[in-house]
PDB file of N, CA and C in Angstrom:
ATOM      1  N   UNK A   1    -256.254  74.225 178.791  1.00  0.00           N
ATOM      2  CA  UNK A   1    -254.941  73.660 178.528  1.00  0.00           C
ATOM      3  C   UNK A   1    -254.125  73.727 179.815  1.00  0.00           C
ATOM      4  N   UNK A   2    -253.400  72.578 180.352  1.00  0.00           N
ATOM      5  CA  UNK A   2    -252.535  72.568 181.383  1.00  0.00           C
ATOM      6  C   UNK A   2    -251.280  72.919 180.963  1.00  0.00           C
ATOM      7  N   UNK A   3    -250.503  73.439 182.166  1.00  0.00           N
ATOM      8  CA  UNK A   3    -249.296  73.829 182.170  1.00  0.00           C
ATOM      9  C   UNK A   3    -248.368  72.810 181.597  1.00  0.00           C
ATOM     10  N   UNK A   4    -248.456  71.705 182.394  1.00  0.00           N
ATOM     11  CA  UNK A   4    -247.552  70.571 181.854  1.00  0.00           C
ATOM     12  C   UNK A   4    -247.783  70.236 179.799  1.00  0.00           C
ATOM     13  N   UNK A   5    -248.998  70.036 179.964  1.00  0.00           N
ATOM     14  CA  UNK A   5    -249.069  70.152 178.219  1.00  0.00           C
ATOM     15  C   UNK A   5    -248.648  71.403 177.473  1.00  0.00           C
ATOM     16  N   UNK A   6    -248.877  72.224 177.679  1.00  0.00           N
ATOM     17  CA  UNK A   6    -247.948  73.329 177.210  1.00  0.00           C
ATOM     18  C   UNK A   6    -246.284  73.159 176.649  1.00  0.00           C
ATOM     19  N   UNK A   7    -245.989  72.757 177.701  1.00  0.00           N
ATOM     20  CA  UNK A   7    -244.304  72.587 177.809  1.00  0.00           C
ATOM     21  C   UNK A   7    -243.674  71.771 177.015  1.00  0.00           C
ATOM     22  N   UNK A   8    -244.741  70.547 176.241  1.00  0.00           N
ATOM     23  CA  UNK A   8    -244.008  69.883 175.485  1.00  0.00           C
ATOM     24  C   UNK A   8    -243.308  68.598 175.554  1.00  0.00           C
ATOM     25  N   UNK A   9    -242.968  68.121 174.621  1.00  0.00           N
ATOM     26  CA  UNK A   9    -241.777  66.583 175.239  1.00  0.00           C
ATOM     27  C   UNK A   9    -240.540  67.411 175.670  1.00  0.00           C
ATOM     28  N   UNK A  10    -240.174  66.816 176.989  1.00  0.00           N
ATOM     29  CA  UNK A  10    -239.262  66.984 177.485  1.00  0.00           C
ATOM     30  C   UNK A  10    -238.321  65.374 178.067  1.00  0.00           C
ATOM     31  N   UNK A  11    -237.065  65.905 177.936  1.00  0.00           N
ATOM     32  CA  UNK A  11    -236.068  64.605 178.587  1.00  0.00           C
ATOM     33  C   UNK A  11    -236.003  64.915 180.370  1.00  0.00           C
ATOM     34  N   UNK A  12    -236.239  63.595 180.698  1.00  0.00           N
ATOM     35  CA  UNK A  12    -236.031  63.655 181.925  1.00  0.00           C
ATOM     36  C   UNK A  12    -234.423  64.435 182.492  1.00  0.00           C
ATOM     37  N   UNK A  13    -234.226  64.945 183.739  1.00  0.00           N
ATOM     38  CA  UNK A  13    -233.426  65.860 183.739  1.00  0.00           C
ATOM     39  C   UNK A  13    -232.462  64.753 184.805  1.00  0.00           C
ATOM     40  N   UNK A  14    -231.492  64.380 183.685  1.00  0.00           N
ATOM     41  CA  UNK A  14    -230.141  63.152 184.564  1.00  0.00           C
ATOM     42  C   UNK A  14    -228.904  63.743 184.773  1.00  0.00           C
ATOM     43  N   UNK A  15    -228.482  63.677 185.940  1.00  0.00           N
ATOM     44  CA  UNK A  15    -227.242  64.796 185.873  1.00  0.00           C
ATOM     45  C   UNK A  15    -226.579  63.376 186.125  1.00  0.00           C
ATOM     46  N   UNK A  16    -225.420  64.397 185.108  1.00  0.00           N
ATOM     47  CA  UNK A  16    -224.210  63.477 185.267  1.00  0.00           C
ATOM     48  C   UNK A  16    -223.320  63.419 186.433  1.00  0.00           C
ATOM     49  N   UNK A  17    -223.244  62.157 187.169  1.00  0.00           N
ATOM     50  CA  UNK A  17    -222.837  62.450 188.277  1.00  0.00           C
ATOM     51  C   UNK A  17    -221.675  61.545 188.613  1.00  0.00           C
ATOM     52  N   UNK A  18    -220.832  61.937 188.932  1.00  0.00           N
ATOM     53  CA  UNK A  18    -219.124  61.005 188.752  1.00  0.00           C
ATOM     54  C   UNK A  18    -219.122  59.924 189.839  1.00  0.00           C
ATOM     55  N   UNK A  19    -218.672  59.321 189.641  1.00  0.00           N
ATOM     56  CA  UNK A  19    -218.683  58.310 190.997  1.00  0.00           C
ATOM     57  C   UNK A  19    -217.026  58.821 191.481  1.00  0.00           C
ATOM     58  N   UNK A  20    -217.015  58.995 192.847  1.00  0.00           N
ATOM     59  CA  UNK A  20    -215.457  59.309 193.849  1.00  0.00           C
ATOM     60  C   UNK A  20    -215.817  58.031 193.574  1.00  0.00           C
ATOM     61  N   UNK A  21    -214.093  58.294 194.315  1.00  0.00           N
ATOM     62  CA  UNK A  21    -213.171  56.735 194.944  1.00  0.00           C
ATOM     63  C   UNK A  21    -212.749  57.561 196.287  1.00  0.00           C
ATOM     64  N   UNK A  22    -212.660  56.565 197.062  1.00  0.00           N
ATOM     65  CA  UNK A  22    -211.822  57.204 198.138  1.00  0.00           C
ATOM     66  C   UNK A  22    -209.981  56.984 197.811  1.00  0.00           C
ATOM     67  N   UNK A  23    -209.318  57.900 198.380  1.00  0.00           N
ATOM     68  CA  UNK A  23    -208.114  58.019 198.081  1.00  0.00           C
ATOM     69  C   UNK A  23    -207.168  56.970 198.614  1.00  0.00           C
ATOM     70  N   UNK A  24    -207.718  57.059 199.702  1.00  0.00           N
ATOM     71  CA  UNK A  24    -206.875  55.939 200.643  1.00  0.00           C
ATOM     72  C   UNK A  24    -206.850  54.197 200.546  1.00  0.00           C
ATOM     73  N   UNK A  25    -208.365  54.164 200.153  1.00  0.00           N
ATOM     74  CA  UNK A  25    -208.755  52.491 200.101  1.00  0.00           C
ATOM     75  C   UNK A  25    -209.416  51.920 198.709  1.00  0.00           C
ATOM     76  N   UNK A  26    -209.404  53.308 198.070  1.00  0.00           N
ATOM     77  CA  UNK A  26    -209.634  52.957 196.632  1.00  0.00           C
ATOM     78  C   UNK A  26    -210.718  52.482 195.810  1.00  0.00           C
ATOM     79  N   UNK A  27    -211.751  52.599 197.340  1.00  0.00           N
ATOM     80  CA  UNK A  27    -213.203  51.866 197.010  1.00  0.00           C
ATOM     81  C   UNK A  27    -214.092  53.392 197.040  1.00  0.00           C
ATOM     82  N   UNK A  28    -215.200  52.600 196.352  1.00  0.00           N
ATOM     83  CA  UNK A  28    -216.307  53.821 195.994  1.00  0.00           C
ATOM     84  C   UNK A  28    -217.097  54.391 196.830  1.00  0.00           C
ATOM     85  N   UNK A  29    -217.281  55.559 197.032  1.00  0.00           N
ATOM     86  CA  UNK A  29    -217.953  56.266 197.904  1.00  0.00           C
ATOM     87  C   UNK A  29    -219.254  56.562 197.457  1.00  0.00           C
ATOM     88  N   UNK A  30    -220.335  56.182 198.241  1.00  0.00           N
ATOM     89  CA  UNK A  30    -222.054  56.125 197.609  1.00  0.00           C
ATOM     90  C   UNK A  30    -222.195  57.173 198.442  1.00  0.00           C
ATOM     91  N   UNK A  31    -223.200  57.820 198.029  1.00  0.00           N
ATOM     92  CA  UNK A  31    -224.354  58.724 198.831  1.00  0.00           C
ATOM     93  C   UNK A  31    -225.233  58.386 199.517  1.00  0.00           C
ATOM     94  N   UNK A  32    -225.726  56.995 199.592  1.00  0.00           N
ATOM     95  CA  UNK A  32    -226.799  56.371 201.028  1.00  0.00           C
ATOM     96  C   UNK A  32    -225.721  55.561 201.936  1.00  0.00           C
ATOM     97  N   UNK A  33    -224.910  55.879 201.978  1.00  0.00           N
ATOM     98  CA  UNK A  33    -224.301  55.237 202.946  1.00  0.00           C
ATOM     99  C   UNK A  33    -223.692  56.502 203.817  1.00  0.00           C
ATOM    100  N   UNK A  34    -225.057  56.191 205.151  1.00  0.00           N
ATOM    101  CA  UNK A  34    -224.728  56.478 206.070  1.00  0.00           C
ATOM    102  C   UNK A  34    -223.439  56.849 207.412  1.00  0.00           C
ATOM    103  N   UNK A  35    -223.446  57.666 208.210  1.00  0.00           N
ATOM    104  CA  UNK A  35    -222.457  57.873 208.631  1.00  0.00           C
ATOM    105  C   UNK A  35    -222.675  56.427 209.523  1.00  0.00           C
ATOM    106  N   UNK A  36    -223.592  56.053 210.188  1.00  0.00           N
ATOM    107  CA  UNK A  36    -223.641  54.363 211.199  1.00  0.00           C
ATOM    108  C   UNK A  36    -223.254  53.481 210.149  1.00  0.00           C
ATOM    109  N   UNK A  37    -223.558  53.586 208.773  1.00  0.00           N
ATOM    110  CA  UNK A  37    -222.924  52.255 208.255  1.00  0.00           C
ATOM    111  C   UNK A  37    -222.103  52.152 207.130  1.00  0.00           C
ATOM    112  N   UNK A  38    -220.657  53.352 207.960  1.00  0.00           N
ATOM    113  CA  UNK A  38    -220.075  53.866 207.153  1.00  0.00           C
ATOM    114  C   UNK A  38    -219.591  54.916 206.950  1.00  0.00           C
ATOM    115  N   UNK A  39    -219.950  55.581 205.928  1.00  0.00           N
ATOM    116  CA  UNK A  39    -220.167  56.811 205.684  1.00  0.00           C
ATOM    117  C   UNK A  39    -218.648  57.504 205.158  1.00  0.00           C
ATOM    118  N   UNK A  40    -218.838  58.631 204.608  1.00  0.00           N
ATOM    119  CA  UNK A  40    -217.872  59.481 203.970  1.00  0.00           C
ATOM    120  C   UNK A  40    -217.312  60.978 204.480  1.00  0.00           C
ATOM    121  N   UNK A  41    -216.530  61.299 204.856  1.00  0.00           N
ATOM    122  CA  UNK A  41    -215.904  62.686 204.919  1.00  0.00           C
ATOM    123  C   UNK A  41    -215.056  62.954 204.497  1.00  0.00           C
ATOM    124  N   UNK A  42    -214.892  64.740 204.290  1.00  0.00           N
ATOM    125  CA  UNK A  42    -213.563  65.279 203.924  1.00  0.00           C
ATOM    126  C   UNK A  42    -212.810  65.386 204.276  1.00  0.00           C
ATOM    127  N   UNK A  43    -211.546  65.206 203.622  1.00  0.00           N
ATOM    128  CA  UNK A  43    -209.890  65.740 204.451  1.00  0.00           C
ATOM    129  C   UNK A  43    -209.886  67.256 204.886  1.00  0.00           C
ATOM    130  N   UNK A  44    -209.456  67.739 205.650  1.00  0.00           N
ATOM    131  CA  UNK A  44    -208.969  69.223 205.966  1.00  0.00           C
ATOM    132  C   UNK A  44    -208.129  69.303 205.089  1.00  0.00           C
ATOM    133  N   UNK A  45    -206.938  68.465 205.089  1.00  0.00           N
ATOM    134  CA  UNK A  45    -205.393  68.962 204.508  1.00  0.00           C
ATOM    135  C   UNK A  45    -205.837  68.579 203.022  1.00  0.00           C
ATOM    136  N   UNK A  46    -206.025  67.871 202.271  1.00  0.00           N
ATOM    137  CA  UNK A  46    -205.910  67.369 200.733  1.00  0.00           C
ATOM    138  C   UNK A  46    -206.879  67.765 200.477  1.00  0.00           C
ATOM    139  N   UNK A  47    -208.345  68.062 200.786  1.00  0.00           N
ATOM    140  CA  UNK A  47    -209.815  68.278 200.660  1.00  0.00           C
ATOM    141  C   UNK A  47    -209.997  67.093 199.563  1.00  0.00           C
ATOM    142  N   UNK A  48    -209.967  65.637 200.118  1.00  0.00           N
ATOM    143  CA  UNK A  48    -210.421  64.875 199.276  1.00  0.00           C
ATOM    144  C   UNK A  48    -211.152  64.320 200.489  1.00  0.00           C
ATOM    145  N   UNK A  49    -212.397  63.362 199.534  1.00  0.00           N
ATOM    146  CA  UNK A  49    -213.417  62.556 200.405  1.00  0.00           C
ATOM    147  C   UNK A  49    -212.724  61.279 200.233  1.00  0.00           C
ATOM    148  N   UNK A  50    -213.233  60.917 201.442  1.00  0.00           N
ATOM    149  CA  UNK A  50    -212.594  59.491 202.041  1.00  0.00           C
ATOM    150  C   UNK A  50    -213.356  58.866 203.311  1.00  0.00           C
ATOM    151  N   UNK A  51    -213.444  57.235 203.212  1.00  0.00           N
ATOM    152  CA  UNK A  51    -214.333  56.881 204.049  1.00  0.00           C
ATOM    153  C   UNK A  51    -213.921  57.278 205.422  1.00  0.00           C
ATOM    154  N   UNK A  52    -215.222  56.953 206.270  1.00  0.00           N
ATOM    155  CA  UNK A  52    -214.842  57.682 207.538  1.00  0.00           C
ATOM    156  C   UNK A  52    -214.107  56.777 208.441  1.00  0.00           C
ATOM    157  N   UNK A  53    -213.760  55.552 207.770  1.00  0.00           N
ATOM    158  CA  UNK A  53    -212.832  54.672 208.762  1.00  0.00           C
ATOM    159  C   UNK A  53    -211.425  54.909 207.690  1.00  0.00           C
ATOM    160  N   UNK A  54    -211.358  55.405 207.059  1.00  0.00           N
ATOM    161  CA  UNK A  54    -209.693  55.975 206.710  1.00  0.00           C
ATOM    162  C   UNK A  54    -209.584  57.345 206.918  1.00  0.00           C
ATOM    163  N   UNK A  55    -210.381  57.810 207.929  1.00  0.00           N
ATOM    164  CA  UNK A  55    -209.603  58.878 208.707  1.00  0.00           C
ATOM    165  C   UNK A  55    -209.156  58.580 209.917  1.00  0.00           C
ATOM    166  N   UNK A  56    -208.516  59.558 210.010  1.00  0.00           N
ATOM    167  CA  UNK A  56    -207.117  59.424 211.529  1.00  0.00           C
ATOM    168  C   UNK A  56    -207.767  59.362 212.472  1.00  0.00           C
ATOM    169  N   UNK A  57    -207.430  58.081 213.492  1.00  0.00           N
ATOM    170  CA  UNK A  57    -207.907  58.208 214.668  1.00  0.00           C
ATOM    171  C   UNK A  57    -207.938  59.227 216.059  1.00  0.00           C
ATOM    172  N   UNK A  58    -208.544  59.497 217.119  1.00  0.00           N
ATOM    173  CA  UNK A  58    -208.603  60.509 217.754  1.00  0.00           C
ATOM    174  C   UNK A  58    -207.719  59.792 219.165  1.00  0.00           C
ATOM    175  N   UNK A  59    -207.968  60.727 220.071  1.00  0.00           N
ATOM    176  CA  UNK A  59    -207.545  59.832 221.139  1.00  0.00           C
ATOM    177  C   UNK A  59    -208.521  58.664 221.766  1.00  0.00           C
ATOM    178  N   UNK A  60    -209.367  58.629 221.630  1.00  0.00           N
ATOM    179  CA  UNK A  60    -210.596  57.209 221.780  1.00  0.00           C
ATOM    180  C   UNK A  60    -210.276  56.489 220.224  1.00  0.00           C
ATOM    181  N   UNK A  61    -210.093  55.374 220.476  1.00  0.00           N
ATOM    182  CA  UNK A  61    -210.114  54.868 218.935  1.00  0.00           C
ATOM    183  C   UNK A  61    -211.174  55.191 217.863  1.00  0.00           C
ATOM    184  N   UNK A  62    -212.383  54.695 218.639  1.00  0.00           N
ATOM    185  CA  UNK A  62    -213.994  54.689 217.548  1.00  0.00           C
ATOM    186  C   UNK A  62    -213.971  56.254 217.701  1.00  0.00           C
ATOM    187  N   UNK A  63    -213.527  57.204 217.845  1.00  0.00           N
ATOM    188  CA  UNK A  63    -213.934  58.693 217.862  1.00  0.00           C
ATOM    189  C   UNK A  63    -212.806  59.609 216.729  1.00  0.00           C
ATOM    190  N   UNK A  64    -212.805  59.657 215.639  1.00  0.00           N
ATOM    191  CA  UNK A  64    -211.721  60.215 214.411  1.00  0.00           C
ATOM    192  C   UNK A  64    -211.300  61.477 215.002  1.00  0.00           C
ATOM    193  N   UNK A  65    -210.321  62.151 214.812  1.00  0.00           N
ATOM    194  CA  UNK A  65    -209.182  62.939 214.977  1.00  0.00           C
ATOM    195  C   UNK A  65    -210.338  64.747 214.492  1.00  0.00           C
ATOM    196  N   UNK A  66    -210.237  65.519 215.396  1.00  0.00           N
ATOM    197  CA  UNK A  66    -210.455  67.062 214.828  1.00  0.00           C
ATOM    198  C   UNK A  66    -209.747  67.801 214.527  1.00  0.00           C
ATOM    199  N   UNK A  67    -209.426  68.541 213.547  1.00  0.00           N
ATOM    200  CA  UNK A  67    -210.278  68.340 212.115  1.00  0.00           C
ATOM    201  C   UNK A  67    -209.839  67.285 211.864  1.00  0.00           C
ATOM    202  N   UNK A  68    -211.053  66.897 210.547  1.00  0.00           N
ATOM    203  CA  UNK A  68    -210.938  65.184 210.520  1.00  0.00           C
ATOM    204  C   UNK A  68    -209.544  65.343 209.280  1.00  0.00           C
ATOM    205  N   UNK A  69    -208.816  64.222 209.288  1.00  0.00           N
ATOM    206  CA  UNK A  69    -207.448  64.153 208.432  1.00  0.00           C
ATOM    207  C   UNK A  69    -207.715  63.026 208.023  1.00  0.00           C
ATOM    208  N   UNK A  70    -207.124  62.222 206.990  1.00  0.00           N
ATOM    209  CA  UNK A  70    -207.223  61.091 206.661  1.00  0.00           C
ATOM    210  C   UNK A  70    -205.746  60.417 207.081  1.00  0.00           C
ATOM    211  N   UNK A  71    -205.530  59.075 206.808  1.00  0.00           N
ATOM    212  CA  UNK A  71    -204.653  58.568 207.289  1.00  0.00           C
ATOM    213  C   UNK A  71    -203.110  59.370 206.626  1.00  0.00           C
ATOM    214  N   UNK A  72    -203.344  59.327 205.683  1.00  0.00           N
ATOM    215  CA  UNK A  72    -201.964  59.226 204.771  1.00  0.00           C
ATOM    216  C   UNK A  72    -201.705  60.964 204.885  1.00  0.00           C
ATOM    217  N   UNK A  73    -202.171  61.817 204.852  1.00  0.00           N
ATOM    218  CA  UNK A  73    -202.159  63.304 205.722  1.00  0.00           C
ATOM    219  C   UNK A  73    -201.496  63.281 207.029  1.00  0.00           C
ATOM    220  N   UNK A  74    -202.204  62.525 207.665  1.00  0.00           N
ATOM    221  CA  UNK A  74    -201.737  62.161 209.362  1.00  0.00           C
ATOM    222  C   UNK A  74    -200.252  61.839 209.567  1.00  0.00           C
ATOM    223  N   UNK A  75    -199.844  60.983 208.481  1.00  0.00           N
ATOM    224  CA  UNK A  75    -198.706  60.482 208.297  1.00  0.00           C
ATOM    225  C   UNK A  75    -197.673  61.567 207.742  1.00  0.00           C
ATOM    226  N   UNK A  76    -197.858  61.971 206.546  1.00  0.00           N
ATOM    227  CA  UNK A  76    -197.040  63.023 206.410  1.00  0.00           C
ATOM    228  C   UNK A  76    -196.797  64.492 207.625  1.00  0.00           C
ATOM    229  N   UNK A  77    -197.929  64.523 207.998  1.00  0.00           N
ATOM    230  CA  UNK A  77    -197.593  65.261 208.775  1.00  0.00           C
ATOM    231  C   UNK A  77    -197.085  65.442 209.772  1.00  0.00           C
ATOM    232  N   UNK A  78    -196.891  63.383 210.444  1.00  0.00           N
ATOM    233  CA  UNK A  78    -195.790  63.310 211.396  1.00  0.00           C
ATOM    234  C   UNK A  78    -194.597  63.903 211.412  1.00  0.00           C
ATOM    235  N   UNK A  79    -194.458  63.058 209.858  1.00  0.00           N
ATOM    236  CA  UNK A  79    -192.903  62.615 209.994  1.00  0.00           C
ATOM    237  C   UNK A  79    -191.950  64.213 209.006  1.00  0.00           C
ATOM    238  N   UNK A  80    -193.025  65.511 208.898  1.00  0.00           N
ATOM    239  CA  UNK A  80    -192.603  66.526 209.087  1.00  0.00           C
ATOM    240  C   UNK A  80    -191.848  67.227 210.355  1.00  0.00           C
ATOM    241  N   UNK A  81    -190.572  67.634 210.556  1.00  0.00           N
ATOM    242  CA  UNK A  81    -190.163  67.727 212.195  1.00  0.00           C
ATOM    243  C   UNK A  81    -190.991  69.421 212.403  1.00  0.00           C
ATOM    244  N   UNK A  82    -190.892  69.520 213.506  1.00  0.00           N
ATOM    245  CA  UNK A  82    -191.420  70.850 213.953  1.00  0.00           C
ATOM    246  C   UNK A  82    -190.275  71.987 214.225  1.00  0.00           C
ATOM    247  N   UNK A  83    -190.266  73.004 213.881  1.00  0.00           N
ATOM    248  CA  UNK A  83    -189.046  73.920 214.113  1.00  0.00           C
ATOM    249  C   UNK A  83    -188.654  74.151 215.240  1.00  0.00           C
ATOM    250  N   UNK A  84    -187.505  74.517 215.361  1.00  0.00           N
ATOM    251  CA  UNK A  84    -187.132  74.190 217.008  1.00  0.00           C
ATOM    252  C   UNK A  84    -187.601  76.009 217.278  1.00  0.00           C
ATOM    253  N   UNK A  85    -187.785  76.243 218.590  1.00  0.00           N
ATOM    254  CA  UNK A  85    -188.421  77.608 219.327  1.00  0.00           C
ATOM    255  C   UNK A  85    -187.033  78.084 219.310  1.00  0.00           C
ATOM    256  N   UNK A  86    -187.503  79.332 218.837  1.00  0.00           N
ATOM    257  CA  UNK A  86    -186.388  80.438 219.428  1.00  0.00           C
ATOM    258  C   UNK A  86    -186.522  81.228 220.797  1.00  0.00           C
ATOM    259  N   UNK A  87    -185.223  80.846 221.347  1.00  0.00           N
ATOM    260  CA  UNK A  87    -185.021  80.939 222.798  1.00  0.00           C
ATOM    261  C   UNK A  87    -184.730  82.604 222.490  1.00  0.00           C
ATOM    262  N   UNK A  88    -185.542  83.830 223.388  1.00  0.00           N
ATOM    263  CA  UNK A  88    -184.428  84.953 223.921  1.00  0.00           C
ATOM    264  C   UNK A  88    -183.434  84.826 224.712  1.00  0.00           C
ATOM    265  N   UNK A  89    -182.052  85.171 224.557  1.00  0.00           N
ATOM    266  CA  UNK A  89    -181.806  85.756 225.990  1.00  0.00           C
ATOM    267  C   UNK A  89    -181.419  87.085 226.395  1.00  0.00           C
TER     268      UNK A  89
END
């Protein structure tokens, strides 16, 4: 008697698996899509996935921002002002 006959009818094992959206562009994020034709990463700030052309650009355009941010992160975080330094004297 083999192992596999032993075991019985069994259901194939399908995980339920959610489809993302990206946040920014609202389109679906696959798992074979490559980082060359495409591709997906995480936000630092929101920890949401988002394609890798709606993250923030770096100082080279084609080269995204470290840590990677997405656009709308990038943005808020401009137009946050920075505290002014406290001077000694």
């Amino acid at each position: 008697m083999s192992i596999r006959k032993a075991g019985g009818d069994w259901e194939p094992m399908l995980l339920g698996i959610e489809p993302r959206t990206c946040k920014v562009c609202k389109k679906g994020l696959y798992r074979n899509v490559t980082l060359f034709r495409g591709g997906w990463s995480r936000c630092t700030i929101c920890d949401e996935f988002v394609h890798y052309s709606c993250l923030a650009s770096g100082a080279v355009s084609f080269l995204k921002k470290r840590p990677r941010v997405c656009k709308p992160c990038q943005a808020v975080d401009a137009s946050v002002p920075l505290p002014e330094p406290v001077i000694a004297q």
